[in-house]
C-alpha atoms as a PDB file:
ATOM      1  CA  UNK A   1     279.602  70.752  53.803  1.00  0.00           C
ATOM      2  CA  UNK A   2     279.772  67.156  52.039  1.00  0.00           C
ATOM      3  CA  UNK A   3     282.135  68.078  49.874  1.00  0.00           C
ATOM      4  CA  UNK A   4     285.161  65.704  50.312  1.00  0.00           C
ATOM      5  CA  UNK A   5     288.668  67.203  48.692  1.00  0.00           C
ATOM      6  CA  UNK A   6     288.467  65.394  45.474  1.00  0.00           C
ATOM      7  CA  UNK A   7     285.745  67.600  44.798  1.00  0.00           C
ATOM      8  CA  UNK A   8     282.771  65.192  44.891  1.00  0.00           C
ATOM      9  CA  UNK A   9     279.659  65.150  47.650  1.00  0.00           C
ATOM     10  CA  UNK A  10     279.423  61.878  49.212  1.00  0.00           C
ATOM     11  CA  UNK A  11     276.244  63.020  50.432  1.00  0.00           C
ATOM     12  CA  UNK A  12     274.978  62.443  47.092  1.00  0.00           C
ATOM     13  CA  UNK A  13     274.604  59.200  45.372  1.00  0.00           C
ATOM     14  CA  UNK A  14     274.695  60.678  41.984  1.00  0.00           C
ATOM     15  CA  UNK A  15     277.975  61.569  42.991  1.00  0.00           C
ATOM     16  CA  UNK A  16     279.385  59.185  44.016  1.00  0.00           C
ATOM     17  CA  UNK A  17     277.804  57.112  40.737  1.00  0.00           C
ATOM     18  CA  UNK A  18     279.649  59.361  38.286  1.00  0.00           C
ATOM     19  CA  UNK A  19     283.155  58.048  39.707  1.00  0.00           C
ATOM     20  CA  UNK A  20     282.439  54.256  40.365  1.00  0.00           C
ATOM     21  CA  UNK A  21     280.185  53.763  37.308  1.00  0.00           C
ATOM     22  CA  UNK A  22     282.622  56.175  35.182  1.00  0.00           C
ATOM     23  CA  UNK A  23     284.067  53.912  32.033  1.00  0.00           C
ATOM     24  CA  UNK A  24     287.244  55.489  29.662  1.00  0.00           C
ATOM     25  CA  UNK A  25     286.216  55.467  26.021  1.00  0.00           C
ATOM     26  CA  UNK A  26     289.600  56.623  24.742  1.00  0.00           C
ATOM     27  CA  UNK A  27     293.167  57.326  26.385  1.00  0.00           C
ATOM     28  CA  UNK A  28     295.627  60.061  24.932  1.00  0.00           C
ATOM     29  CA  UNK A  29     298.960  60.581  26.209  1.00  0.00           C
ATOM     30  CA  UNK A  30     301.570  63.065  26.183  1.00  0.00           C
ATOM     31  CA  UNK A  31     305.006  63.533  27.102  1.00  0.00           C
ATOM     32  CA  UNK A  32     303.616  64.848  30.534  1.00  0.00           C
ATOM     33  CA  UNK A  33     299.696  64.043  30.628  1.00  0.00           C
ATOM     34  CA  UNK A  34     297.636  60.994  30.752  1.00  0.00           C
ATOM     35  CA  UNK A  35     294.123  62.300  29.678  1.00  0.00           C
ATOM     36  CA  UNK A  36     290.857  59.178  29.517  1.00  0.00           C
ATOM     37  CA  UNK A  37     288.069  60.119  27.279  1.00  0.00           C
ATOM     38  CA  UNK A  38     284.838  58.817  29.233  1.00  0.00           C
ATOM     39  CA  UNK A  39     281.180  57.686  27.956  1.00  0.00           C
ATOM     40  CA  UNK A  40     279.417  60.151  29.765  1.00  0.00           C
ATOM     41  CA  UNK A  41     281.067  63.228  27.476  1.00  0.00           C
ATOM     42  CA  UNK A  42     283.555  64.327  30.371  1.00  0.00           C
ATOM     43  CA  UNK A  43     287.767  63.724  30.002  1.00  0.00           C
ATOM     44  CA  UNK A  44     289.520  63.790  33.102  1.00  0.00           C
ATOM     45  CA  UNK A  45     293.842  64.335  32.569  1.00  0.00           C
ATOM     46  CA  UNK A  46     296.372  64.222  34.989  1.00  0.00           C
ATOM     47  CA  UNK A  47     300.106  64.712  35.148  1.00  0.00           C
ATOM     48  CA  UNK A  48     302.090  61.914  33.857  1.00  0.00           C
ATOM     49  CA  UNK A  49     304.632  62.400  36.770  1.00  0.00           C
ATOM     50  CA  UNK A  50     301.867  60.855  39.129  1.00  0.00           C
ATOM     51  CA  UNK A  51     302.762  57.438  37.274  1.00  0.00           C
ATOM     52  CA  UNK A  52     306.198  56.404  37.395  1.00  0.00           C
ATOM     53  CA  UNK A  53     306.092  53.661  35.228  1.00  0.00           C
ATOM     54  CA  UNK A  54     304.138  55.321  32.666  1.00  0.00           C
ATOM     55  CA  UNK A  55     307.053  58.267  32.635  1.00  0.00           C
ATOM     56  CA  UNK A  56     310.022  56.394  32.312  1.00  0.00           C
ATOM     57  CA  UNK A  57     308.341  54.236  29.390  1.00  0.00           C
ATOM     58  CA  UNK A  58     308.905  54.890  26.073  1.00  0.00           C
ATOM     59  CA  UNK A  59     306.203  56.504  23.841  1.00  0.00           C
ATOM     60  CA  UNK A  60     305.749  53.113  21.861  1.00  0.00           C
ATOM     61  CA  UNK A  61     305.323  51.454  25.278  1.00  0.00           C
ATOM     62  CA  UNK A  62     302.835  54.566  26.331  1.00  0.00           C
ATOM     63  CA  UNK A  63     300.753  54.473  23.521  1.00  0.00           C
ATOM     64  CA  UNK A  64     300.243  50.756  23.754  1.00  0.00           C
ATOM     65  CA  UNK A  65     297.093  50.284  26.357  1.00  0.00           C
ATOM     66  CA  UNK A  66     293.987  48.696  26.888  1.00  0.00           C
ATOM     67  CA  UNK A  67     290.911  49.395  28.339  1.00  0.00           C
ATOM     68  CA  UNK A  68     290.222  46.757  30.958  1.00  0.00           C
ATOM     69  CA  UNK A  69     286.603  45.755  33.316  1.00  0.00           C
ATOM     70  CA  UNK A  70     284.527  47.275  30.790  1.00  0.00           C
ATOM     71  CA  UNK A  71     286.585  50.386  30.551  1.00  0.00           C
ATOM     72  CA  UNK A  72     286.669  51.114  34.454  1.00  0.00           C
ATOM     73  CA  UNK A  73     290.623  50.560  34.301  1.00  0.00           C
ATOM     74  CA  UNK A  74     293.683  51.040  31.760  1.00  0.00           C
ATOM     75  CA  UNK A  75     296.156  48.387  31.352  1.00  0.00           C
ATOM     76  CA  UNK A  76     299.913  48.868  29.952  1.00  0.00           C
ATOM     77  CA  UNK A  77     301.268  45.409  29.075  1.00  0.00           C
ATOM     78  CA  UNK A  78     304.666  46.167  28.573  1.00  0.00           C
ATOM     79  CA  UNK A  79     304.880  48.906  31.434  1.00  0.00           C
ATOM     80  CA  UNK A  80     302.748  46.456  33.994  1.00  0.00           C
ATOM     81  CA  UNK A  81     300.746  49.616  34.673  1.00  0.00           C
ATOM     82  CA  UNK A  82     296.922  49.395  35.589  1.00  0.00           C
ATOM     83  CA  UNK A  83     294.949  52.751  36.809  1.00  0.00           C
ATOM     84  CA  UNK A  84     291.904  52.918  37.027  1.00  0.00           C
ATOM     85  CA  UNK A  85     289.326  55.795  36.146  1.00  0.00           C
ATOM     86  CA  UNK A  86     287.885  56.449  39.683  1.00  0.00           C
ATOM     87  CA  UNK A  87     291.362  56.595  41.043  1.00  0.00           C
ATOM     88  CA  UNK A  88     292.065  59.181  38.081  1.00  0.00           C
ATOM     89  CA  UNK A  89     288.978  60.876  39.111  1.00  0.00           C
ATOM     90  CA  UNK A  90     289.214  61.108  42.666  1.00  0.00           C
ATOM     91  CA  UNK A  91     293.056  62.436  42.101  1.00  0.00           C
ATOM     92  CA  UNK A  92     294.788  59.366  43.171  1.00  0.00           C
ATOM     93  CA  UNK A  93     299.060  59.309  42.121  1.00  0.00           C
ATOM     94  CA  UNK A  94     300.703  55.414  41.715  1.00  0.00           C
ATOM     95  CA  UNK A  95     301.110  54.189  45.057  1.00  0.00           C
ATOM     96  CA  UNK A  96     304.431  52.263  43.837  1.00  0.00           C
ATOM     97  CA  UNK A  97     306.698  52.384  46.891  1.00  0.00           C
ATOM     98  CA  UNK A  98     310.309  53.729  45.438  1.00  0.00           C
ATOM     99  CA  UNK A  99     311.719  50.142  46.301  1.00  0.00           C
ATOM    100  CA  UNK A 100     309.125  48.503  43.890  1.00  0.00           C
ATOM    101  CA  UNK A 101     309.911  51.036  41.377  1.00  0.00           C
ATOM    102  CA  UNK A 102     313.928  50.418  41.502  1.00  0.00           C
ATOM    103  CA  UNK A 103     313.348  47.152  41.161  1.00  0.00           C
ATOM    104  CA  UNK A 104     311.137  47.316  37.785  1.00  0.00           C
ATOM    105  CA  UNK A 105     313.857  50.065  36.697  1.00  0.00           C
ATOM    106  CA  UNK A 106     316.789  47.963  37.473  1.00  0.00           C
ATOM    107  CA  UNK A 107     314.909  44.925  35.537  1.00  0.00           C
ATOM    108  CA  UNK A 108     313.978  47.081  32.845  1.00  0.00           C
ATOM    109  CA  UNK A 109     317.713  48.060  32.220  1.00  0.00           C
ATOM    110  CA  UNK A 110     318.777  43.815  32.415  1.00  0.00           C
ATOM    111  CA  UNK A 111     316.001  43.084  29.120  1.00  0.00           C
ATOM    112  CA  UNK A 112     317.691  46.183  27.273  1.00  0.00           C
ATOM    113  CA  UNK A 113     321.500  44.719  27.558  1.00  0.00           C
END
């Protein structure tokens, strides 16, 4: 009753505050998780397989990031990744259409000849 899939009560506007006002602190990631450290005390992770750009990048490439709009997104230069935390939060993959993803693969393999 309220409660919307992703968990949160859009009844409630402290709800709904946690995920637009929620800023990343700190990003860790593994070879299959992307976990964000945010200011309120909670970390939210997700699998790494949701971000195709971020899985096919090296771990040099992974671990370079920045925390972007006053830590409401993450930015990957060298990947041209952004996510940001209430799409993390509400459980939203990349929306990269596979075309767009070939594409940045195939140019990706060009740079490394």
């Amino acid at each position: 009753m309220g409660l919307q899939p992703d968990g949160f009560n859009l009844r409630c506007p402290a709800s709904i505050g946690k995920v637009i006002d929620a800023q990343a602190t700190n990003v860790t990631i593994s070879e299959d998780t992307l976990a964000a450290d945010l200011a309120d005390g909670r970390t939210i992770s997700v699998p790494l397989v949701w971000y195709p750009r971020l899985l096919q990048g090296t771990p040099v490439e992974r671990n370079k990031w920045e925390l972007i709009d006053e830590g409401r997104a993450i930015h990957w230069p060298d990947l041209d990744e952004h996510i940001s935390i209430k799409g993390l939060l509400i459980g939203r993959p990349s929306a990269e259409n596979p075309l767009s993803l070939r594409k940045w693969l195939d140019e990706r393999t060009q740079q490394d000849k």
